[in-house]
C-alpha atoms as a PDB file:
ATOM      1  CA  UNK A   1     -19.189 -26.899   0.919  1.00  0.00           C
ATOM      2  CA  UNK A   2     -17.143 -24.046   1.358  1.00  0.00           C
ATOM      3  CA  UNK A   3     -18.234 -21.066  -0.647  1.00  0.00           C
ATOM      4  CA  UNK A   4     -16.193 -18.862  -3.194  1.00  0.00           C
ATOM      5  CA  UNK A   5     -15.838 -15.282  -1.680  1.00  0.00           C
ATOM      6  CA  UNK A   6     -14.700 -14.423  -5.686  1.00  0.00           C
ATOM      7  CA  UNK A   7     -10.973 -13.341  -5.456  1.00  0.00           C
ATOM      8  CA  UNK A   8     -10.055 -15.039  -8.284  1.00  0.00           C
ATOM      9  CA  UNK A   9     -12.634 -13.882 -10.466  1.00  0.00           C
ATOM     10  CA  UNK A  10     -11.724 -10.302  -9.480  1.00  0.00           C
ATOM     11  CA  UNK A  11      -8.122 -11.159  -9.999  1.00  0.00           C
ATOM     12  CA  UNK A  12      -9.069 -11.637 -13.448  1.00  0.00           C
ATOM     13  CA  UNK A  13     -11.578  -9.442 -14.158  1.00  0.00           C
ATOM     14  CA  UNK A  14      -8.651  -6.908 -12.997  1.00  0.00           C
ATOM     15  CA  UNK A  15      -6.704  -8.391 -15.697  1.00  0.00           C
ATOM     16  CA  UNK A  16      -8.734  -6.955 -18.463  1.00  0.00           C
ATOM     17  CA  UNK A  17      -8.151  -3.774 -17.623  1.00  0.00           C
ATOM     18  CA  UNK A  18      -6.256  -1.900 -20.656  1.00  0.00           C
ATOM     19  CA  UNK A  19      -3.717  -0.302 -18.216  1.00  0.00           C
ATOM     20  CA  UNK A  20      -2.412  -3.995 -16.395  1.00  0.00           C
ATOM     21  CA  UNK A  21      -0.546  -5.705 -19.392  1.00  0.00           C
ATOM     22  CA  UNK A  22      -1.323  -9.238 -20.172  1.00  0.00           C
ATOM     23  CA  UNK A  23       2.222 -10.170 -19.337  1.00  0.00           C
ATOM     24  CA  UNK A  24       2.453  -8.626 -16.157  1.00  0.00           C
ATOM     25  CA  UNK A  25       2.918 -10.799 -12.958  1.00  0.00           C
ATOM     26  CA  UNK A  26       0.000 -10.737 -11.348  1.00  0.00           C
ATOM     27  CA  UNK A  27      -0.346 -12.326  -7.446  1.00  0.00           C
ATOM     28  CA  UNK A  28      -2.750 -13.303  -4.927  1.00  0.00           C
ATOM     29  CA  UNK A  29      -1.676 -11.743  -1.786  1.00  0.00           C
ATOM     30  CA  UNK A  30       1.781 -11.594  -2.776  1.00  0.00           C
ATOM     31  CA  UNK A  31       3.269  -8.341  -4.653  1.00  0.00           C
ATOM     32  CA  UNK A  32       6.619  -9.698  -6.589  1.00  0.00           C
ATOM     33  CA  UNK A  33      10.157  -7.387  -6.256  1.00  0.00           C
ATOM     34  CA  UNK A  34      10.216  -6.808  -9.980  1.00  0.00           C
ATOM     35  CA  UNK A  35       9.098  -3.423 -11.131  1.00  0.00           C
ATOM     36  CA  UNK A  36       5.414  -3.948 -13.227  1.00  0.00           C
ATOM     37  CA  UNK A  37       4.192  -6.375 -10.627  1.00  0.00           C
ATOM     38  CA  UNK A  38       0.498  -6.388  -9.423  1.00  0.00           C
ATOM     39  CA  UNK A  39      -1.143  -7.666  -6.626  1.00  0.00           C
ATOM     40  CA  UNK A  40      -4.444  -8.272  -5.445  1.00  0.00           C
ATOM     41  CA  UNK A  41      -4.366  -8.973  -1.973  1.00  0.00           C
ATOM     42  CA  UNK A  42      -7.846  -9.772   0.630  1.00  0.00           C
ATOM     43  CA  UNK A  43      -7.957  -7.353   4.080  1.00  0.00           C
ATOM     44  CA  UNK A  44      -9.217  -7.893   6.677  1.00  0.00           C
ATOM     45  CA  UNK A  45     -13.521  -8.161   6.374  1.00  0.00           C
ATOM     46  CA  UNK A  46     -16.081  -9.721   8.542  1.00  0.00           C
ATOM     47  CA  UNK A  47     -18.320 -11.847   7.265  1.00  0.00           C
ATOM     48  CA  UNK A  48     -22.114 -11.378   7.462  1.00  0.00           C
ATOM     49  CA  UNK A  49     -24.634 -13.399   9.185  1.00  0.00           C
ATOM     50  CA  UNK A  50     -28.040 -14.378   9.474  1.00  0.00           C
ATOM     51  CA  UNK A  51     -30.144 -17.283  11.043  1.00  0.00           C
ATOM     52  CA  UNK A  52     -31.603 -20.046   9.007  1.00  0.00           C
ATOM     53  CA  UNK A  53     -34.936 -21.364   9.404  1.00  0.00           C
ATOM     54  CA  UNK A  54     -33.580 -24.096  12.245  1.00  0.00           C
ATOM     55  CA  UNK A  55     -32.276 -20.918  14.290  1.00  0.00           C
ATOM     56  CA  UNK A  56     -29.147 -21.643  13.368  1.00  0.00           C
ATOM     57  CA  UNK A  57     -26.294 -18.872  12.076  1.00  0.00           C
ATOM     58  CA  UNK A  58     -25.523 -19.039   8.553  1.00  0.00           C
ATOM     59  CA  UNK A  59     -22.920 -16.994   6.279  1.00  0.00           C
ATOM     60  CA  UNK A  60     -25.744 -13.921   4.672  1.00  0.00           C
ATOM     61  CA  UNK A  61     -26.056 -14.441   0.572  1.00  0.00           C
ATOM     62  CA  UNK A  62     -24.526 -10.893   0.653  1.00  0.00           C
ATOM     63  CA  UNK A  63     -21.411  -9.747   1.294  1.00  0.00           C
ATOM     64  CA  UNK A  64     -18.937  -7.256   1.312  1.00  0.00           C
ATOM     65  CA  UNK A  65     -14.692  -7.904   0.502  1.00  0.00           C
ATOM     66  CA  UNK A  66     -12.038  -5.102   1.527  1.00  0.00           C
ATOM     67  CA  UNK A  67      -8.910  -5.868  -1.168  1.00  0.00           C
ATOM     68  CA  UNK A  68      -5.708  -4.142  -1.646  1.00  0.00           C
ATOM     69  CA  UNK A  69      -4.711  -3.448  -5.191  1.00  0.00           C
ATOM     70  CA  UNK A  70      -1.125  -3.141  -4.938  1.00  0.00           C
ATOM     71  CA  UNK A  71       1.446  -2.282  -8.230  1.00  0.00           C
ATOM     72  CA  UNK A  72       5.357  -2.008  -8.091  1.00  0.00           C
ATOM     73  CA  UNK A  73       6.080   0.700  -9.971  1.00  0.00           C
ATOM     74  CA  UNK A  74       9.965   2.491 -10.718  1.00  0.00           C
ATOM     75  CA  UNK A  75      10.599   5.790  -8.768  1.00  0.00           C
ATOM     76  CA  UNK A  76      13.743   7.931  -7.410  1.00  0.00           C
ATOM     77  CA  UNK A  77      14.057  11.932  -7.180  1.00  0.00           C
ATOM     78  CA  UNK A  78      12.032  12.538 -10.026  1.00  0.00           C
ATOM     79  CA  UNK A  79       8.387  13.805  -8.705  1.00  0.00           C
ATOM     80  CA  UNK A  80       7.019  13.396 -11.861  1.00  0.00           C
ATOM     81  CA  UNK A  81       7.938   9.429 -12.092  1.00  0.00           C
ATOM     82  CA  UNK A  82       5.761   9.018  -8.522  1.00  0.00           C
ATOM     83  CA  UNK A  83       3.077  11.151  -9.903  1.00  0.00           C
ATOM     84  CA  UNK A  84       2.981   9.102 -13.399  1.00  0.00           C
ATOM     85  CA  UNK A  85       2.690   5.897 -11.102  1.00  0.00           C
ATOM     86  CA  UNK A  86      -0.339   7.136  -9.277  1.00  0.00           C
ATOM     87  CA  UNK A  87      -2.183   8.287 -12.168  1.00  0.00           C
ATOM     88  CA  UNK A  88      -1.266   4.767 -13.243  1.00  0.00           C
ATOM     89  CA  UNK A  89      -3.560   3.332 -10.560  1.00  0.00           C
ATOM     90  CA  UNK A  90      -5.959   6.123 -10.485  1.00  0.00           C
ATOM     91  CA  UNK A  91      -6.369   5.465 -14.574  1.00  0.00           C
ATOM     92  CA  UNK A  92      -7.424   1.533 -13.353  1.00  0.00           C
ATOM     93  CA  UNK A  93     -10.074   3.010 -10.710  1.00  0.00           C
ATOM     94  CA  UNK A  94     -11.604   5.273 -13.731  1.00  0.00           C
ATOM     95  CA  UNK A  95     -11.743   1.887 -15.737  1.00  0.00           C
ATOM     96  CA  UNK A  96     -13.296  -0.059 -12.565  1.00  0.00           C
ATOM     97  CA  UNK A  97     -16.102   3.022 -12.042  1.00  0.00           C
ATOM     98  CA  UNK A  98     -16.830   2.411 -16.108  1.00  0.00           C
ATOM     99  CA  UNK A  99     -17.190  -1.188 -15.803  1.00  0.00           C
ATOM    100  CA  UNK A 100     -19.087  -0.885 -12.763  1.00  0.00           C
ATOM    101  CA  UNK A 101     -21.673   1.720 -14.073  1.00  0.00           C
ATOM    102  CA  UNK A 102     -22.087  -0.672 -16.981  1.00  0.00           C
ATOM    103  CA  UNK A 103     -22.819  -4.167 -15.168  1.00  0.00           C
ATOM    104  CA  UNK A 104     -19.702  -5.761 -16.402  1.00  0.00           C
ATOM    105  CA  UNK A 105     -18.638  -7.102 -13.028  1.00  0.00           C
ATOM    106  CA  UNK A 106     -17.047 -10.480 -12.102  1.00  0.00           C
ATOM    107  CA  UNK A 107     -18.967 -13.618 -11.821  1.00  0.00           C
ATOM    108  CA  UNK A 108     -17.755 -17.360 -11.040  1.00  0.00           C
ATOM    109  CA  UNK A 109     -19.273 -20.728  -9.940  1.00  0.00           C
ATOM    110  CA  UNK A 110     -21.051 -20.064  -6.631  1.00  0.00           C
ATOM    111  CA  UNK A 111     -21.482 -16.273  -6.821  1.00  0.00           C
ATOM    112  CA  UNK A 112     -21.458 -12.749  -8.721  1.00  0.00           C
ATOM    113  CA  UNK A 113     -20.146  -8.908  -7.396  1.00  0.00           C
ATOM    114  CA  UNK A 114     -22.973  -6.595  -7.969  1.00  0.00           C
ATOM    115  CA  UNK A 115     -20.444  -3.585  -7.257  1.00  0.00           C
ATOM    116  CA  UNK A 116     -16.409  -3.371  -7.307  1.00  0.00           C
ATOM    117  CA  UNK A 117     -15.385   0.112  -5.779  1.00  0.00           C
ATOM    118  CA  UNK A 118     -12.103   2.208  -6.206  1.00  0.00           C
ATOM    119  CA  UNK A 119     -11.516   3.947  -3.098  1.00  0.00           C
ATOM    120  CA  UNK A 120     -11.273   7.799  -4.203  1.00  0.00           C
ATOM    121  CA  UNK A 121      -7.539   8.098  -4.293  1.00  0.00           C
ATOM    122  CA  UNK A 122      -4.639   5.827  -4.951  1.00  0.00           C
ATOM    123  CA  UNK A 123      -1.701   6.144  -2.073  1.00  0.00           C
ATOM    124  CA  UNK A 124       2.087   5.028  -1.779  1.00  0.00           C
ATOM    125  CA  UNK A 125       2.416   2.453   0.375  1.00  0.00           C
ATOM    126  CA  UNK A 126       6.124   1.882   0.634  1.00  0.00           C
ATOM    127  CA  UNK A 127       9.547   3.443  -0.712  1.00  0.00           C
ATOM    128  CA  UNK A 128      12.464   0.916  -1.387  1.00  0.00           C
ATOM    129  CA  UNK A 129      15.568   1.785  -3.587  1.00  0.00           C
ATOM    130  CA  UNK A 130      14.902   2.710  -6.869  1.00  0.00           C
ATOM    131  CA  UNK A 131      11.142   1.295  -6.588  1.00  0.00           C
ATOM    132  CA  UNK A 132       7.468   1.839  -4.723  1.00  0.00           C
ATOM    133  CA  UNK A 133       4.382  -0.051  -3.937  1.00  0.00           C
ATOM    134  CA  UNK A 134       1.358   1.852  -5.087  1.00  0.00           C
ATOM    135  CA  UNK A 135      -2.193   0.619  -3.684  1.00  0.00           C
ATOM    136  CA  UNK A 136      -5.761   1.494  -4.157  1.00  0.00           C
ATOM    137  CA  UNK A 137      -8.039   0.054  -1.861  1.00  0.00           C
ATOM    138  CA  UNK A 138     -10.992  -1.842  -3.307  1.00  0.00           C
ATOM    139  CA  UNK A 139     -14.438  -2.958  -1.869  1.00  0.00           C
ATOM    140  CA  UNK A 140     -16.362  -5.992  -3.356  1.00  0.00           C
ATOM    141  CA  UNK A 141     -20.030  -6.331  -2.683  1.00  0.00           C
ATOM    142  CA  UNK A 142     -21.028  -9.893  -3.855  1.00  0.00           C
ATOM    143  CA  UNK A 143     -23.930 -12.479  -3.606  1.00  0.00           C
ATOM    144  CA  UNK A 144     -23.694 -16.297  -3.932  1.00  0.00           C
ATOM    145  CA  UNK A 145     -26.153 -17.964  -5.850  1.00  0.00           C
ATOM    146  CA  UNK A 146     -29.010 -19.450  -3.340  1.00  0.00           C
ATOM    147  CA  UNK A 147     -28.554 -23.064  -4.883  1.00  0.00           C
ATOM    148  CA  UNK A 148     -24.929 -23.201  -2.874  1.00  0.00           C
ATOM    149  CA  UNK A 149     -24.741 -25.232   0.167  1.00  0.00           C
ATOM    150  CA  UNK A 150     -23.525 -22.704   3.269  1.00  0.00           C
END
């Protein structure tokens, strides 16, 4: 059985935060053209390894998941628009180092994180008419749960 590497459990865990609205549209891997849009998209990680008791290589219980949280937000000349739009994102990471210091973390079938962190800044990604993609760069360390089959 394949195991869950908990994407969509961060996906939604992300949508509790006070600062993404319920309503928004929120992808997986994909950020949508409309201005509000959120993303939560995987990067590149490698997997972890270790060697069961037959000698053979197995995925480790614990990993770590590089993600890309990615918002469209409205910008032009004004400066102060852009900067509004990365406080935006920066105003999430201060919500995911709160929820992180207290334990609240996502869980789902197979697995649990046991630490979601904001990289220190939040960066423009990409300029396009009259709107931006903001990211901040997220790292999940998870375990799955022994019981599940590797």
């Amino acid at each position: 059985m394949a195991r869950d590497d908990g994407t969509g459990a961060l996906r939604d865990w992300l949508r509790t935060c006070p600062e993404i609205e319920r309503e928004a549209a929120f992808g997986v891997d994909y950020l949508g053209a409309e201005v509000g849009s959120w993303a939560l998209c995987g990067a590149a990680s490698e997997m972890k390894r270790r060697e069961n008791i037959l000698g053979e290589a197995a995925l480790a219980d614990r990993q770590s998941r590089e993600y890309r949280l990615d918002y469209r937000g409205a910008c032009g000349a004004s400066a102060a628009q852009n900067l509004a739009n990365l406080g935006r994102l920066e105003t999430v990471a201060d919500w995911i180092r709160a929820q992180n210091a207290s334990g609240a973390l996502p869980v789902w079938e197979d697995g649990r994180a046991t630490a979601v962190l904001p990289a220190k800044t939040a960066e423009v990604e990409n300029v396009a008419g009259d709107a931006a993609r903001y990211r901040l760069r997220l790292r999940m360390d998870y375990q799955w749960d022994a019981s599940a089959d590797a």
